[in-house]
N, C-alpha and C. Protein backbone atom coordinates (compact mmCIF):
# COMPACT_ATOMS: atom_id res chain seq x y z
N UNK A 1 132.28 141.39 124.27
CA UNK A 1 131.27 140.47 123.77
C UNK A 1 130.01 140.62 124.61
N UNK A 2 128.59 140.35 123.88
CA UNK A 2 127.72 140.22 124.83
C UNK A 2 126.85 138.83 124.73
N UNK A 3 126.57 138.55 125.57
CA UNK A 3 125.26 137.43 125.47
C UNK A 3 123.66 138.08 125.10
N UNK A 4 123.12 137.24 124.60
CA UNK A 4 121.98 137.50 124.14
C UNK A 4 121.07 136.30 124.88
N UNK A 5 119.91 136.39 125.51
CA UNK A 5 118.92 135.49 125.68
C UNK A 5 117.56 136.34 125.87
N UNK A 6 116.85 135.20 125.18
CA UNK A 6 115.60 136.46 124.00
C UNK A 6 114.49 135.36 124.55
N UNK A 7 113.30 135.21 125.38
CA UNK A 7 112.03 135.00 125.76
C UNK A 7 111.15 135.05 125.17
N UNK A 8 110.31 134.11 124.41
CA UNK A 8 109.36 134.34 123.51
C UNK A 8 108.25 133.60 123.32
N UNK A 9 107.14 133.46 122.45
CA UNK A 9 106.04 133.00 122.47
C UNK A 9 106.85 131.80 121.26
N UNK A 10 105.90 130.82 121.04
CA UNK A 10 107.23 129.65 120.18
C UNK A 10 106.42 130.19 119.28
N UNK A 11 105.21 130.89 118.83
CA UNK A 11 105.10 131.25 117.22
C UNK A 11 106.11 132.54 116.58
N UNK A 12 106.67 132.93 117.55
CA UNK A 12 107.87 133.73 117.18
C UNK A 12 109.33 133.76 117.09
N UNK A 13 109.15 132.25 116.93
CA UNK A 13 111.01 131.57 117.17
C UNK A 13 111.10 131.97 115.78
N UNK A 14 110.72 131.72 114.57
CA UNK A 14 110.99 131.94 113.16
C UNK A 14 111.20 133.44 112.86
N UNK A 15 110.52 134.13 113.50
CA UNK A 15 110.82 135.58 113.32
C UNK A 15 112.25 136.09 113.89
N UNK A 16 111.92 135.80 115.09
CA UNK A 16 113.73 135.97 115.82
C UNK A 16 114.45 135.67 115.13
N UNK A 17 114.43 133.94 114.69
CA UNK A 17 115.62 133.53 113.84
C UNK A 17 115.97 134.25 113.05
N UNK A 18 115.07 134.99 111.90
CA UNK A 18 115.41 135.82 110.60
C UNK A 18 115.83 136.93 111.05
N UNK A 19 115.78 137.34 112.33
CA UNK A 19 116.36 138.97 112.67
C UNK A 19 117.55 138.50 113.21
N UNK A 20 117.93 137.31 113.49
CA UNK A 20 119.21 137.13 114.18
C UNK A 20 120.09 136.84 112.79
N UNK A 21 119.67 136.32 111.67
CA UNK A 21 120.13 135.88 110.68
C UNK A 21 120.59 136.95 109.80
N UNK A 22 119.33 138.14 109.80
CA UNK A 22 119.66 139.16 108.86
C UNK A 22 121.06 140.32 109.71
N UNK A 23 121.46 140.18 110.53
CA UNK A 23 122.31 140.94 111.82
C UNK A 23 123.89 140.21 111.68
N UNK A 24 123.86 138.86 110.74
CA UNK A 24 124.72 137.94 110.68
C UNK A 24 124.88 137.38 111.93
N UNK A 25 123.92 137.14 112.59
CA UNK A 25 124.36 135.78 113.54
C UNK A 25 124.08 134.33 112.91
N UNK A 26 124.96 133.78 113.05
CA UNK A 26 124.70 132.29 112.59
C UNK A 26 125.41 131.22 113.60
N UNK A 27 125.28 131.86 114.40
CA UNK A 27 125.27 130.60 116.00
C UNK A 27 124.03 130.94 116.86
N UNK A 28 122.71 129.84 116.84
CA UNK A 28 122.59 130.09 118.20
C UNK A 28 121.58 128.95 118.95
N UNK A 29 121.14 128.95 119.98
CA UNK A 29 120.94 128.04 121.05
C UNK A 29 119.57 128.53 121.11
N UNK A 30 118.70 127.23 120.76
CA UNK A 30 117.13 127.74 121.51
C UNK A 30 116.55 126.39 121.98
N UNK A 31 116.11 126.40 123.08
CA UNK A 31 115.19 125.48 124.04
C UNK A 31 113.63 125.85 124.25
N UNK A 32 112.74 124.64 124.36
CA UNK A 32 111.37 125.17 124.42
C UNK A 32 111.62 124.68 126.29
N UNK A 33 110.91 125.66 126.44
CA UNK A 33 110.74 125.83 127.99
C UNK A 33 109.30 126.13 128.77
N UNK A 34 108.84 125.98 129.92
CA UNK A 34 107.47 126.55 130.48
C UNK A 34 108.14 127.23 131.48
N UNK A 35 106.98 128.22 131.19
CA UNK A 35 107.82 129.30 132.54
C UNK A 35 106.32 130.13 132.89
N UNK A 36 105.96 130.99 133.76
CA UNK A 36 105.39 132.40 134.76
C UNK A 36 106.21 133.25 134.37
N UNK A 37 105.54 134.72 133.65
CA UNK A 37 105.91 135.62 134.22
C UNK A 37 104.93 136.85 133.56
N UNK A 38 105.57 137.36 133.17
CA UNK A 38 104.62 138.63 132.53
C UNK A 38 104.81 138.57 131.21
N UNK A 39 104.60 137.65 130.60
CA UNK A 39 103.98 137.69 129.31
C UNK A 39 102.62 136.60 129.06
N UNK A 40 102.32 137.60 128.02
CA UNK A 40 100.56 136.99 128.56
C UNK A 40 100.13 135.29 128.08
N UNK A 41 99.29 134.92 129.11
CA UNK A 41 98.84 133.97 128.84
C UNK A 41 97.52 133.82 128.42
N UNK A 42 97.29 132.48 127.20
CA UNK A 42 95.81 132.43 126.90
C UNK A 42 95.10 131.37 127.52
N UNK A 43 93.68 132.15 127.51
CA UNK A 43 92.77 131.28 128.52
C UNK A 43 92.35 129.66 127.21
N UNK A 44 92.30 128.95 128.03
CA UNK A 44 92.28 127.72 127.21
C UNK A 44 90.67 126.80 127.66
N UNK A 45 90.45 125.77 127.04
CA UNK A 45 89.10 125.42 127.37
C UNK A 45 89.43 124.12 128.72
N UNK A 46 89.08 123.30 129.45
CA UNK A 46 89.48 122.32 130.05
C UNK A 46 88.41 121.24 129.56
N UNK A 47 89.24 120.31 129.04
CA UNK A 47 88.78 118.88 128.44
C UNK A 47 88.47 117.76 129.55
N UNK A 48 87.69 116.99 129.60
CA UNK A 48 88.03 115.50 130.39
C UNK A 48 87.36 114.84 129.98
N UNK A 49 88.34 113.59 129.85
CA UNK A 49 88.11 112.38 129.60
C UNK A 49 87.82 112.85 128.06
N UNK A 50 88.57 113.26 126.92
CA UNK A 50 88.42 113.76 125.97
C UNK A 50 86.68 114.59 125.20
N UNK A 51 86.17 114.76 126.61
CA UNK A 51 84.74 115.60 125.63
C UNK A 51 85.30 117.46 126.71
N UNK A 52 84.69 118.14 125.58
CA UNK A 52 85.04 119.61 126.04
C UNK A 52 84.01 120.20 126.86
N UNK A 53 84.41 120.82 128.01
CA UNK A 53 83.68 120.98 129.32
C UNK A 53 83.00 122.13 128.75
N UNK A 54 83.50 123.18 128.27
CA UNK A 54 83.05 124.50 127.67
C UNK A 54 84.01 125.88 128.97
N UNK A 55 84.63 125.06 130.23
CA UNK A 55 84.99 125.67 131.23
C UNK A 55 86.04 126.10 130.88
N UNK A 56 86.54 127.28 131.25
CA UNK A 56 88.24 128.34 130.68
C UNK A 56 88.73 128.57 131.87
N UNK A 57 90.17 128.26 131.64
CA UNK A 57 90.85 128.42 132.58
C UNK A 57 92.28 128.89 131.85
N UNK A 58 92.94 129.81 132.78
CA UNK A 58 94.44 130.02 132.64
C UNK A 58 95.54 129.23 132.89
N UNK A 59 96.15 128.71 132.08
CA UNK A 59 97.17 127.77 133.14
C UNK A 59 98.35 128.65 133.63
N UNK A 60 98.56 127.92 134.35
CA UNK A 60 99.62 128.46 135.45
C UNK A 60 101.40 128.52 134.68
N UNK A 61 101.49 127.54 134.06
CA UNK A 61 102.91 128.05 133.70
C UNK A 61 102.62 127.34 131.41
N UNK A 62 103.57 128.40 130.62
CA UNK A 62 102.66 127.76 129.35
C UNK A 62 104.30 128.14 128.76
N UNK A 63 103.98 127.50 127.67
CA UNK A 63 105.26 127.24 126.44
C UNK A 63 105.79 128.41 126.13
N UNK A 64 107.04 128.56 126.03
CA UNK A 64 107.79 129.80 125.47
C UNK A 64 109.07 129.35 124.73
N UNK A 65 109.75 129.98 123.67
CA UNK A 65 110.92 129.89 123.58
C UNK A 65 112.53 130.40 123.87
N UNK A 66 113.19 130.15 124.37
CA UNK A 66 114.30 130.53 124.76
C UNK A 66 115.42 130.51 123.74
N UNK A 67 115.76 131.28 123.09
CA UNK A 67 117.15 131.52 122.30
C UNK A 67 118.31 131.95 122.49
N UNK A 68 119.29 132.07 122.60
CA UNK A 68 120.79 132.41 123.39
C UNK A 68 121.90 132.19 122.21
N UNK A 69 122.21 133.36 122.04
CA UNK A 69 123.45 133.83 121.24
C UNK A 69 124.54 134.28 121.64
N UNK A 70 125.74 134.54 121.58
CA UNK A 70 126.73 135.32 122.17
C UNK A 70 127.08 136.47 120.56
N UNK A 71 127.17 137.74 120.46
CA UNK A 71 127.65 138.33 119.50
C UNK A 71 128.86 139.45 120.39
N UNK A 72 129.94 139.13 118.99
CA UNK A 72 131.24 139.65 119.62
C UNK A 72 131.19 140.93 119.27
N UNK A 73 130.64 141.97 118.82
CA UNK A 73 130.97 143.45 118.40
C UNK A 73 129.29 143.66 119.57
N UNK A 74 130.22 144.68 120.76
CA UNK A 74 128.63 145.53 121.36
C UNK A 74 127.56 146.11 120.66
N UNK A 75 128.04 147.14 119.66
CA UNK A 75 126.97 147.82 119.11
C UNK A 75 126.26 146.76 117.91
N UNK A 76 126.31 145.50 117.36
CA UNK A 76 125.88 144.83 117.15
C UNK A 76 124.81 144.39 118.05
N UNK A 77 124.83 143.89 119.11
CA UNK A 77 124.24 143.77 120.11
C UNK A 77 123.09 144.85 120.05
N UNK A 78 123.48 145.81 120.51
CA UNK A 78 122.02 146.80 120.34
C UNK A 78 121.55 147.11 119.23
N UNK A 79 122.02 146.42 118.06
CA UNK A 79 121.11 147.18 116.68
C UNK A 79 120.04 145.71 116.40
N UNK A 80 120.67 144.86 117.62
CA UNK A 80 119.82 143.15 117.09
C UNK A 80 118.74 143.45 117.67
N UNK A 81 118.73 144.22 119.24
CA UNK A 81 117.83 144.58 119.99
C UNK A 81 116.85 145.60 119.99
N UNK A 82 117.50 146.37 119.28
CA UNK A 82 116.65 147.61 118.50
C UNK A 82 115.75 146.49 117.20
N UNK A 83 116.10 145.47 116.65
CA UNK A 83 115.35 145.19 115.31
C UNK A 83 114.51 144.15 116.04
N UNK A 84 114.63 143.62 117.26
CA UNK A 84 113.30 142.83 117.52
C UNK A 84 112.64 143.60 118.24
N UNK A 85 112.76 144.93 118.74
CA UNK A 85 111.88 145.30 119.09
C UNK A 85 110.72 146.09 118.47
N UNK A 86 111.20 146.47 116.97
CA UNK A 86 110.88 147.06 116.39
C UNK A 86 109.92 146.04 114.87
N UNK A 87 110.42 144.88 115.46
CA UNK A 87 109.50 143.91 114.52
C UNK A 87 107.96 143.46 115.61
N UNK A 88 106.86 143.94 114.47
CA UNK A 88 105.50 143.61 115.18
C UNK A 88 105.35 142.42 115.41
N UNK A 89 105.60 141.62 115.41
CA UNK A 89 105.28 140.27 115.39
C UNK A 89 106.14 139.17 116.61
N UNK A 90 107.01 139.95 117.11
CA UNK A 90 107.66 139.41 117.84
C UNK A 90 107.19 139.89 119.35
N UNK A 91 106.90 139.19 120.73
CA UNK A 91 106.26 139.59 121.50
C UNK A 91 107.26 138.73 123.03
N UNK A 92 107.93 139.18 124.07
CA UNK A 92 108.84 138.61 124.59
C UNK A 92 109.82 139.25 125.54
N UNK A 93 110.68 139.52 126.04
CA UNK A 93 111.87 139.57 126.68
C UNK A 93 113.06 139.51 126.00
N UNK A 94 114.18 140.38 126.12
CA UNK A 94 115.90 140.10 125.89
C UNK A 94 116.35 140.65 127.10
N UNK A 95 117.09 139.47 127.63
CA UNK A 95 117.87 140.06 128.15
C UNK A 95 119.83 140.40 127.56
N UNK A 96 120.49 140.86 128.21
CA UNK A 96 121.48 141.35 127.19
C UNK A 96 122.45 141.36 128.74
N UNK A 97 123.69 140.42 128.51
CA UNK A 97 125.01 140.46 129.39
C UNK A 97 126.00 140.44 128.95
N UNK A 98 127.24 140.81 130.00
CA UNK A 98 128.61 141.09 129.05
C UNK A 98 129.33 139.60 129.01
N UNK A 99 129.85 139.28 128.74
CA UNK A 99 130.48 137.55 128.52
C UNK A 99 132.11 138.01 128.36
N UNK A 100 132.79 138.04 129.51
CA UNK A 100 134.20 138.71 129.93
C UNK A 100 135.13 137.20 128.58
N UNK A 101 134.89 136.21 128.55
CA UNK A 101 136.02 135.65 127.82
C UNK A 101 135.06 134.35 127.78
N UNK A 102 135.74 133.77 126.02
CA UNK A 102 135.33 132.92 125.77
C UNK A 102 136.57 131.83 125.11
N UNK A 103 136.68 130.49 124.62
CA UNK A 103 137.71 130.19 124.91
C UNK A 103 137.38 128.58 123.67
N UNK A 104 137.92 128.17 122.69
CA UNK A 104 137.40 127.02 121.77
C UNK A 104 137.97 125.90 122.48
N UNK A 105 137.31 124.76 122.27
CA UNK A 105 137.34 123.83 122.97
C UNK A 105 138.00 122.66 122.24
């Protein structure tokens, strides 16, 4: 089995979903999260006291989405990873681990 957890911009949670959907996954786990790292951030305007300064700044940590699947066939696994990478629209991180045993509760 492997785990799947996929890093993304949140206008690309809908896209993921449909590549995880078209692959037949139909379990999975996504959280909106703020995080740093190397995916890019946009420069934004800084407001106060609700009138717009005209001043741009980067913020330091900005919205992403986090999705997490487990799929039980490996080479499944890499054909999910081969199709988001290969979809334009999707812009992000996977990471990909082995998940030794899983167990119903």
């Amino acid at each position: 089995m492997k785990g799947l957890i996929i890093y993304v911009k949140e206008n690309n949670f809908n896209a993921v979903k449909q590549v995880l959907f078209d692959n037949q996954v139909d379990a999975i786990t996504y959280f909106d999260v703020m995080g740093q790292g190397h995916l890019e951030r946009e420069a934004k305007e800084r407001i106060v006291q609700g009138y717009k300064t005209g001043e741009k700044y980067t913020p330091e940590f900005v919205r992403r989405t986090r999705v997490e699947t487990i799929v039980i066939d490996d080479s499944k696994a890499s054909a999910i990873v081969e199709a988001l990478k290969a979809h334009a629209d999707i812009h992000g991180r996977v990471f990909v681990y082995d998940v030794p045993d899983s167990q119903t509760l």
